[in-house]
N, C-alpha and C. Protein backbone atom coordinates (compact mmCIF):
# COMPACT_ATOMS: atom_id res chain seq x y z
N UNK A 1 205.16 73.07 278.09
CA UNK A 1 206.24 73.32 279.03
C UNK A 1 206.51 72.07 279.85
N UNK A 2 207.67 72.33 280.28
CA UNK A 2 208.05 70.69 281.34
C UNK A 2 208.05 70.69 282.76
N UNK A 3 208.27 72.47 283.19
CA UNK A 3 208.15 72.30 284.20
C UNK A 3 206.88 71.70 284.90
N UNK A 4 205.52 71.60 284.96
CA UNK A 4 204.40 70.64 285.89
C UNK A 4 205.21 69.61 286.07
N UNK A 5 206.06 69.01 285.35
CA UNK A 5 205.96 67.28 285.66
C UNK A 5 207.28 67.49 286.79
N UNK A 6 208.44 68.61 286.88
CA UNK A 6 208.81 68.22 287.81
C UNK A 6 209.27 69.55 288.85
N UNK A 7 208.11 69.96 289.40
CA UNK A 7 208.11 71.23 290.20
C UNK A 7 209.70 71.49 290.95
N UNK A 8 210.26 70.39 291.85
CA UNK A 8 211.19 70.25 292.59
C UNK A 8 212.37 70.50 291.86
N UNK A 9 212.13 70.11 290.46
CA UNK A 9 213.49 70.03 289.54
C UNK A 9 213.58 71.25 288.85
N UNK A 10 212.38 72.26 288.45
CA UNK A 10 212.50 73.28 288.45
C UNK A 10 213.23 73.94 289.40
N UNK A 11 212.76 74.30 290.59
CA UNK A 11 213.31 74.84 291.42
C UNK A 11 215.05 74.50 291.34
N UNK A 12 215.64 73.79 291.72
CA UNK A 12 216.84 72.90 291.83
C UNK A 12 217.45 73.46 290.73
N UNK A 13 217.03 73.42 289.81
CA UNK A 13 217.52 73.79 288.42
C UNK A 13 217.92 75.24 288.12
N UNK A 14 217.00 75.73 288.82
CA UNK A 14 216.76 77.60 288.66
C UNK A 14 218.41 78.14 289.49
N UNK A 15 217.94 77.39 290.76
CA UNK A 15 219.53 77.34 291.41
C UNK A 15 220.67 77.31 291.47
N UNK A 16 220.93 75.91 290.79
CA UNK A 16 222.36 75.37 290.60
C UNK A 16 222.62 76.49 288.84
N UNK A 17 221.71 76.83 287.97
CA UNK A 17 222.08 77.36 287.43
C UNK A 17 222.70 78.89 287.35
N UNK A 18 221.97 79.85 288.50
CA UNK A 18 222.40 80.85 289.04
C UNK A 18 223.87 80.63 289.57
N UNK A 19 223.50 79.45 290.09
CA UNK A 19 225.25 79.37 290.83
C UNK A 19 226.17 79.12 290.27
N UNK A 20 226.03 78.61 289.00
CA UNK A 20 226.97 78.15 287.71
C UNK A 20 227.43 79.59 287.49
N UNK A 21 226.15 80.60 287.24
CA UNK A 21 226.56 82.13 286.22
C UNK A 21 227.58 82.95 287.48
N UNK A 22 226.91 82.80 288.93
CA UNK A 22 227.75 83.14 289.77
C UNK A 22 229.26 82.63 289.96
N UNK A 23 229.63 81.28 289.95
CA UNK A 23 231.12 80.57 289.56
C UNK A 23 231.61 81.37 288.41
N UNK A 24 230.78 81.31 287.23
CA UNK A 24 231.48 81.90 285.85
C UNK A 24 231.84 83.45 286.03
N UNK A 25 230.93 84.17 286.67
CA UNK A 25 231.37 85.15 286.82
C UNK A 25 232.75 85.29 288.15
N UNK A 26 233.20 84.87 288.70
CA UNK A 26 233.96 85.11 289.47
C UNK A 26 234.97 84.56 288.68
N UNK A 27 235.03 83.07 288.22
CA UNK A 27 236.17 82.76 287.26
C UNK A 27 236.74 84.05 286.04
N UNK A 28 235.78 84.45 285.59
CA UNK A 28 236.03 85.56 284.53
C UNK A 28 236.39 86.57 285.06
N UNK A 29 235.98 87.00 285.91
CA UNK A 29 236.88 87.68 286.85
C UNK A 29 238.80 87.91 287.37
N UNK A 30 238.42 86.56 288.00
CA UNK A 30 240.33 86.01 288.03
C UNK A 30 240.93 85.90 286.38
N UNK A 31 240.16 85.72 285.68
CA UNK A 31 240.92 85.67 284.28
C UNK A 31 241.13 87.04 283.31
N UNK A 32 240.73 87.85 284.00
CA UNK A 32 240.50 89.53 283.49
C UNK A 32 240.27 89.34 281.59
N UNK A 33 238.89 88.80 281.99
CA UNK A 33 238.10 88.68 281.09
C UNK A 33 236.67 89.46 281.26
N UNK A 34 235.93 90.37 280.03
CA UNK A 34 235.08 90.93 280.48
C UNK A 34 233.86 89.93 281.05
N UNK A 35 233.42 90.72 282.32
CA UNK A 35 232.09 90.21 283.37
C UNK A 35 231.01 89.88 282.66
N UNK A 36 230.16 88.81 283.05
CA UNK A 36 228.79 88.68 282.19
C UNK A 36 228.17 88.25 283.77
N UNK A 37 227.28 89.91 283.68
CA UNK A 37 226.22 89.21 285.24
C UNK A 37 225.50 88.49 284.82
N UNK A 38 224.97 87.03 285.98
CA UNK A 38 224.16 86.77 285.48
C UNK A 38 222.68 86.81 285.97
N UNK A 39 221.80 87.01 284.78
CA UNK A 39 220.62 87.30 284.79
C UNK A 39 219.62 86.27 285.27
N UNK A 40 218.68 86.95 285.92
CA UNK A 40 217.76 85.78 286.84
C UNK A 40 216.86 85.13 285.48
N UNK A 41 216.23 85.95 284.97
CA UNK A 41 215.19 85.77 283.68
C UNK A 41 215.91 84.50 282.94
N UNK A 42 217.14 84.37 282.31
CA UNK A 42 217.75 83.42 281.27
C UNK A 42 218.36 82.37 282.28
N UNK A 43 218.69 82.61 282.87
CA UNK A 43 218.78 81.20 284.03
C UNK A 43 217.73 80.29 285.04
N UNK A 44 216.56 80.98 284.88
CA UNK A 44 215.36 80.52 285.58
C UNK A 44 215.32 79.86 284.82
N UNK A 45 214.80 79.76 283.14
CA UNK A 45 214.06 79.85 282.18
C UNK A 45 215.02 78.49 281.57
N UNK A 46 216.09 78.82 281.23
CA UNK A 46 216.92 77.98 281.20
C UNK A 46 217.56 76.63 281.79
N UNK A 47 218.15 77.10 283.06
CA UNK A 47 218.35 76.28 284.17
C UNK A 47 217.21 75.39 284.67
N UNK A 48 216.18 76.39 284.81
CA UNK A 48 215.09 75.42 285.46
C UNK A 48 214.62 74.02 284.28
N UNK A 49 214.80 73.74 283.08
CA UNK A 49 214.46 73.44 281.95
C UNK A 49 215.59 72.62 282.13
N UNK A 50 216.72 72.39 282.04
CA UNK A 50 217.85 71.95 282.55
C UNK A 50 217.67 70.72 283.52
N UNK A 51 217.37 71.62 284.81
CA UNK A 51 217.00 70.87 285.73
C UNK A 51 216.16 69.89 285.68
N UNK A 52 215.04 70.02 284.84
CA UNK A 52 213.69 69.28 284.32
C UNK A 52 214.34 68.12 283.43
N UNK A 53 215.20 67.96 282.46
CA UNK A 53 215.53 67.26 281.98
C UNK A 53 216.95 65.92 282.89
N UNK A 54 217.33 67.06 283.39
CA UNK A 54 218.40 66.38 283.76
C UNK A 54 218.08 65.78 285.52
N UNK A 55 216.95 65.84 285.78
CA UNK A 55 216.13 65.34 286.75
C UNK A 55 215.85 64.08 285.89
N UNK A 56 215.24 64.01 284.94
CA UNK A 56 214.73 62.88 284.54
C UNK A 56 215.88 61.68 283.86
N UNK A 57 216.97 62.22 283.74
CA UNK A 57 217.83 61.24 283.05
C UNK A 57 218.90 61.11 284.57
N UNK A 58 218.94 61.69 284.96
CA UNK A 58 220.45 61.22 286.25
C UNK A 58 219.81 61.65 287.53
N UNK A 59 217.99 61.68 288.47
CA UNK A 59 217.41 61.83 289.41
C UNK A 59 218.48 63.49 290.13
N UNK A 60 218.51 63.85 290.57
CA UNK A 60 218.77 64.67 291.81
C UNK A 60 219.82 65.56 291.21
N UNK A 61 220.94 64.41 291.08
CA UNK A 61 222.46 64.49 290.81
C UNK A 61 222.28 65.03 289.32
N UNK A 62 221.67 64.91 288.43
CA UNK A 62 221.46 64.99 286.89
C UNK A 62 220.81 66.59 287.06
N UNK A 63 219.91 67.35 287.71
CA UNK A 63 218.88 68.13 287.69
C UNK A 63 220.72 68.76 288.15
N UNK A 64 221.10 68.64 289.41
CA UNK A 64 222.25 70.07 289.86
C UNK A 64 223.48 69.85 288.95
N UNK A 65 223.72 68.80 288.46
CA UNK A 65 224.84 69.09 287.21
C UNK A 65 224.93 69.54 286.19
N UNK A 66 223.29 69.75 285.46
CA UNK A 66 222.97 69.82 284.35
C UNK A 66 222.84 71.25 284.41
N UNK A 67 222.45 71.77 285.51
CA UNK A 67 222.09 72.96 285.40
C UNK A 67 222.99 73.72 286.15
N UNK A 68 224.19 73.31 286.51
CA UNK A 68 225.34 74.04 286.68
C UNK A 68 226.21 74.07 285.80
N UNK A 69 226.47 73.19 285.05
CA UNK A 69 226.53 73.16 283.43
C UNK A 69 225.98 74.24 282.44
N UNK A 70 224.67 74.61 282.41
CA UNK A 70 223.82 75.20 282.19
C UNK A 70 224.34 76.95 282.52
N UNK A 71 224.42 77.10 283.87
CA UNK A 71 224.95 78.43 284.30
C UNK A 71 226.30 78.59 283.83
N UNK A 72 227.38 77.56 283.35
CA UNK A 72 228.53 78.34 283.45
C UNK A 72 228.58 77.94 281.53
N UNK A 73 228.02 77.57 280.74
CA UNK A 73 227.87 77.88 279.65
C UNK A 73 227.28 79.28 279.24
N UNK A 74 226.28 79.47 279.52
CA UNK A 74 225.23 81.04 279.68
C UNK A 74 226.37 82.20 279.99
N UNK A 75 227.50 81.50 280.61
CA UNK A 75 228.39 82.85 281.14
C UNK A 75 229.35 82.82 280.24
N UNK A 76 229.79 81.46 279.98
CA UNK A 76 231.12 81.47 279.20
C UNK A 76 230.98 81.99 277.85
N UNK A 77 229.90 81.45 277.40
CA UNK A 77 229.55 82.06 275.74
C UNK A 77 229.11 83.19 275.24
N UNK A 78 228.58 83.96 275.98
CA UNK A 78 228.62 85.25 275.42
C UNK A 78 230.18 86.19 275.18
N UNK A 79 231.04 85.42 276.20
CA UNK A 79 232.12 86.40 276.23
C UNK A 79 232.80 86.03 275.06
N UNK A 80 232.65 84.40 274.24
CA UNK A 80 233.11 84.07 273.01
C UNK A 80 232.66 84.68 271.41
N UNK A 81 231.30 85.10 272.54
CA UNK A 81 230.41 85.95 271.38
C UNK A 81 230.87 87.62 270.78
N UNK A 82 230.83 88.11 272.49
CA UNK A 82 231.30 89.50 272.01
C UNK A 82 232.19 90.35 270.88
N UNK A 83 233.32 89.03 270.79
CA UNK A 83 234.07 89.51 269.44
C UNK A 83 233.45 89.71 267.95
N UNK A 84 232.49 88.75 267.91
CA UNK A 84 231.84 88.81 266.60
C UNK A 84 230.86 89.42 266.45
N UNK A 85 230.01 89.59 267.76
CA UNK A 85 229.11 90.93 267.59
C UNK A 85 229.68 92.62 267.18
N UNK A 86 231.00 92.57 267.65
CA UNK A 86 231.42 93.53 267.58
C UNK A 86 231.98 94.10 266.15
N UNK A 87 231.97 92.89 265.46
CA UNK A 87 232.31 93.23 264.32
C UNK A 87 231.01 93.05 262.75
N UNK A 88 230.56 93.00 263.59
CA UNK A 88 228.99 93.07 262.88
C UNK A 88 227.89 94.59 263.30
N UNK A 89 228.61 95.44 264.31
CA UNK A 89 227.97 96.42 264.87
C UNK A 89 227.41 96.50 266.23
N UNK A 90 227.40 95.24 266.78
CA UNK A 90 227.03 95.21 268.02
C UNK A 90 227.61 94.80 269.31
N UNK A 91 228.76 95.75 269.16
CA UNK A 91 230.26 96.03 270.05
C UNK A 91 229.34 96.17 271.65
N UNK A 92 229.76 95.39 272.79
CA UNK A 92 229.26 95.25 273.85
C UNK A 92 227.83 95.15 274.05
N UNK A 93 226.95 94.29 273.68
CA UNK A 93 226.04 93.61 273.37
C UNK A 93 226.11 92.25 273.51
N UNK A 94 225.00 91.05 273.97
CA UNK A 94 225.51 90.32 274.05
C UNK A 94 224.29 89.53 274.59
N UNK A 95 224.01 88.35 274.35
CA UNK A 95 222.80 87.53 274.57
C UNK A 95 222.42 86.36 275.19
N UNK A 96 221.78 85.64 275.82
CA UNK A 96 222.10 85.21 277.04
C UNK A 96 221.91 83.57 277.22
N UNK A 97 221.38 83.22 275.82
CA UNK A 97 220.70 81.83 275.80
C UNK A 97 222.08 80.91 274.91
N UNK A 98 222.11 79.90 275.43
CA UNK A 98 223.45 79.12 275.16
C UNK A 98 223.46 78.90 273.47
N UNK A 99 222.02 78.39 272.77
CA UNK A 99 221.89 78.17 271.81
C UNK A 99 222.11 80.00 270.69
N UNK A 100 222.24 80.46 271.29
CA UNK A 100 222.04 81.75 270.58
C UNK A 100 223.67 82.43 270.26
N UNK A 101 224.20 81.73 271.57
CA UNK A 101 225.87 81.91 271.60
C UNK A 101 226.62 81.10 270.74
N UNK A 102 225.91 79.89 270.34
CA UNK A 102 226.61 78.83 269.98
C UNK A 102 226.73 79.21 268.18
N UNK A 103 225.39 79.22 267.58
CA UNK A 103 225.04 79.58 266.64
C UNK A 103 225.90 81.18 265.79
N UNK A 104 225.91 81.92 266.89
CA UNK A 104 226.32 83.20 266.45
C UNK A 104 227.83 83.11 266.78
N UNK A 105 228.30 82.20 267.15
CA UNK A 105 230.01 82.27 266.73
C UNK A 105 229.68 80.96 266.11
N UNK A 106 229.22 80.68 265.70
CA UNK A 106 229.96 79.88 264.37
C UNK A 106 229.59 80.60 263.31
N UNK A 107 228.46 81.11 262.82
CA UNK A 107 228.12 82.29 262.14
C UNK A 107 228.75 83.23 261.80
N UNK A 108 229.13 84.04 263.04
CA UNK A 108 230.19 84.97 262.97
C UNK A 108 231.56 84.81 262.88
N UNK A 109 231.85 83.36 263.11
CA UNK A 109 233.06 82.99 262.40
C UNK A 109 233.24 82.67 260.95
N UNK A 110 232.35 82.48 260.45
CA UNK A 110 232.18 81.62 259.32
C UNK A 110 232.47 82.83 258.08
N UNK A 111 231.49 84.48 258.84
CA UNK A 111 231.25 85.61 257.98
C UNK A 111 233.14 86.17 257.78
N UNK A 112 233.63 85.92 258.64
CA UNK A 112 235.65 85.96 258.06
C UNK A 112 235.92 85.49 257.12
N UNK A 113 235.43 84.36 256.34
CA UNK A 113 235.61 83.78 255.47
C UNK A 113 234.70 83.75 254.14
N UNK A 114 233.69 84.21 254.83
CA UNK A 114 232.48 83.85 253.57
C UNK A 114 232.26 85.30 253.52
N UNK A 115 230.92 85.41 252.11
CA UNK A 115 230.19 86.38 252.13
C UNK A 115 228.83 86.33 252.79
N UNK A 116 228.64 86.91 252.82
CA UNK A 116 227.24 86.69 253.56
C UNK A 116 225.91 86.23 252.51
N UNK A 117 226.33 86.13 251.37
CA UNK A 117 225.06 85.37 250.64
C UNK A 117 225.62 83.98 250.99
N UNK A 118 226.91 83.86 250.80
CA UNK A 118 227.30 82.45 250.88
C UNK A 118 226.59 81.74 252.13
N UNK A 119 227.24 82.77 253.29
CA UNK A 119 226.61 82.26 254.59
C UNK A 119 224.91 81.53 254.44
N UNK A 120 224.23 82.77 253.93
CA UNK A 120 222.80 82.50 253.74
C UNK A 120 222.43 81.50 252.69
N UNK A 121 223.25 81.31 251.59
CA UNK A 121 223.40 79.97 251.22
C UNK A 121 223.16 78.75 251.71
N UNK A 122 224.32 78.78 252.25
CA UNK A 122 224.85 77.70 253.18
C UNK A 122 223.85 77.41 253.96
N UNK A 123 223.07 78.71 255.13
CA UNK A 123 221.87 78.30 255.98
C UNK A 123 220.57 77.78 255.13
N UNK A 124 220.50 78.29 254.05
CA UNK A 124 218.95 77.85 253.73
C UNK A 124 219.09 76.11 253.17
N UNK A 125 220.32 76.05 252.52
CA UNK A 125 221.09 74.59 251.96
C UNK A 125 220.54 73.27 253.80
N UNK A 126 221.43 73.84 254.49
CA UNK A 126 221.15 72.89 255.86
C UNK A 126 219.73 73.23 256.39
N UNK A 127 218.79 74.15 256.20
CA UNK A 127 217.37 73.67 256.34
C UNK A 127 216.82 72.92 255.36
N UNK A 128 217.24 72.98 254.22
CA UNK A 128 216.58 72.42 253.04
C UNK A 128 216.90 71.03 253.13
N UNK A 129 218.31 70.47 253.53
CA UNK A 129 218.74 69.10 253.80
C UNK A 129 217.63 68.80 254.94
N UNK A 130 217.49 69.28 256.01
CA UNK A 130 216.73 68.67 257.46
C UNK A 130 215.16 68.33 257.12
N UNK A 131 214.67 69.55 256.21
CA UNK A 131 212.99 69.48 255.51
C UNK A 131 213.19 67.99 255.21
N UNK A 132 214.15 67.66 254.12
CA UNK A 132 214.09 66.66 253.29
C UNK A 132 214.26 65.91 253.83
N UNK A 133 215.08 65.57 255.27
CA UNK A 133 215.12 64.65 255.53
C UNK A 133 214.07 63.92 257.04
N UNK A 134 213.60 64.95 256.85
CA UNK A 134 211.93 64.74 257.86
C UNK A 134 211.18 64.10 257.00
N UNK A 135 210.98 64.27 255.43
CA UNK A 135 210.13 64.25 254.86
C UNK A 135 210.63 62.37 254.69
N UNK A 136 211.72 62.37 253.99
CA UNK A 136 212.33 60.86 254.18
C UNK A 136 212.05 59.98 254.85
N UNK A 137 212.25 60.66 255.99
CA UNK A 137 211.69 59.21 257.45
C UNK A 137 210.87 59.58 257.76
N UNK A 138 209.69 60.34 257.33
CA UNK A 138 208.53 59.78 257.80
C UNK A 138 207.71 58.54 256.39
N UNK A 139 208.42 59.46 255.21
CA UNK A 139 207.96 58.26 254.11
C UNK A 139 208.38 56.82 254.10
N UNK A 140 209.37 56.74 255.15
CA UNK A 140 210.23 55.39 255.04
C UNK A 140 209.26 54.74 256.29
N UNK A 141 208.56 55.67 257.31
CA UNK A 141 207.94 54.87 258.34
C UNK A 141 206.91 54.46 257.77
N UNK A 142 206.11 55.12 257.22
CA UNK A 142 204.99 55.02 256.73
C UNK A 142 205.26 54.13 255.83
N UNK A 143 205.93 53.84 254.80
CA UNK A 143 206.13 52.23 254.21
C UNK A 143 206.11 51.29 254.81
N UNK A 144 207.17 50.94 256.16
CA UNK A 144 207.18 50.14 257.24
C UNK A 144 205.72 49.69 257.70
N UNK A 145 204.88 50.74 257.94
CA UNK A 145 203.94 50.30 258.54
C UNK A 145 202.88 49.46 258.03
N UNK A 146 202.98 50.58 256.37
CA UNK A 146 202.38 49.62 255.46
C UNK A 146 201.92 48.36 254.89
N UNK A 147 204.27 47.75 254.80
CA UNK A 147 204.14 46.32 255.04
C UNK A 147 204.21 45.73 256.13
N UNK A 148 203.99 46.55 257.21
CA UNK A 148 203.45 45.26 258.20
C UNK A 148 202.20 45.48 258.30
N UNK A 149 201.06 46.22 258.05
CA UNK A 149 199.74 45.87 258.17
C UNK A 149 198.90 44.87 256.82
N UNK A 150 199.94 45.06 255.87
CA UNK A 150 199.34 44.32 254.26
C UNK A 150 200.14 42.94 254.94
N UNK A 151 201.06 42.84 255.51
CA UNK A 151 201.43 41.02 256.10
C UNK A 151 200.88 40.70 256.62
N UNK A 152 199.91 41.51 258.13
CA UNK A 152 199.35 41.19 259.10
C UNK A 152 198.17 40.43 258.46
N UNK A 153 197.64 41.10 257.70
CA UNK A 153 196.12 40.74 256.64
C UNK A 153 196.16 38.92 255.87
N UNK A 154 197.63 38.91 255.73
CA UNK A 154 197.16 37.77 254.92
C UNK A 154 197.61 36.42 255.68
């Protein structure tokens, strides 16, 4: 976990991300779009993680942008989601982690067009590319290192 290394940025993070889901929800609101409360559990967890990172790349300013960023994604994407859950069976349902929103509408966009072996195709095809290509660069480092320790020698 990341939070130990930056307690303060946790905190900060947990915050500005609540306040993001709180903005999103009031925006969605004025836009008479359905409400997504937001939840303390996926914005702690989230946000604070947020905060942790974005503490370390932009100090202070990086931890409350990142993770207000953070809150009003968490809000915005489920409501992009709901349509495609709904047409998969899980009509007002809806999930709370950005990566989970992101994934499942493109997914669920994709199933309009495809079949669903295709889909599953398609997914096991782009793990099978990423395996291979872990496997690649680490064989390509491990050569590297090779010839520089057989140069170093002579």
């Amino acid at each position: 976990m990341v939070y130990p290394y930056a307690p303060n940025a946790v905190l900060i993070g947990f915050l500005f991300s609540f306040l993001g889901g709180l903005v999103g929800l009031f925006l969605l609101g004025q836009m008479k779009l359905v409400l997504i409360l937001p939840g303390v559990v996926p914005h702690f967890f989230t946000g604070a993680t947020a905060g942790v990172f974005g503490n370390a790349t932009g100090g202070r300013r990086g931890a409350m942008i990142g993770a207000f960023a953070n809150g009003l994604l968490i809000t915005f994407l489920p409501v992009l989601l709901l349509p495609v859950l709904g047409a998969i069976g899980f009509a007002n349902t809806t999930f709370s982690d950005a990566d989970f929103g992101v994934i499942g509408i493109l997914l669920g966009n994709l199933a309009r067009y495809l079949s669903p072996m295709a889909i599953t195709g398609l997914v096991v095809a782009l793990f099978a590319l990423l395996v291979a290509y872990n496997v690649l660069a680490k064989n390509k480092k491990a050569t590297a290192e090779v010839q520089e320790n057989s140069g170093a020698k002579e």
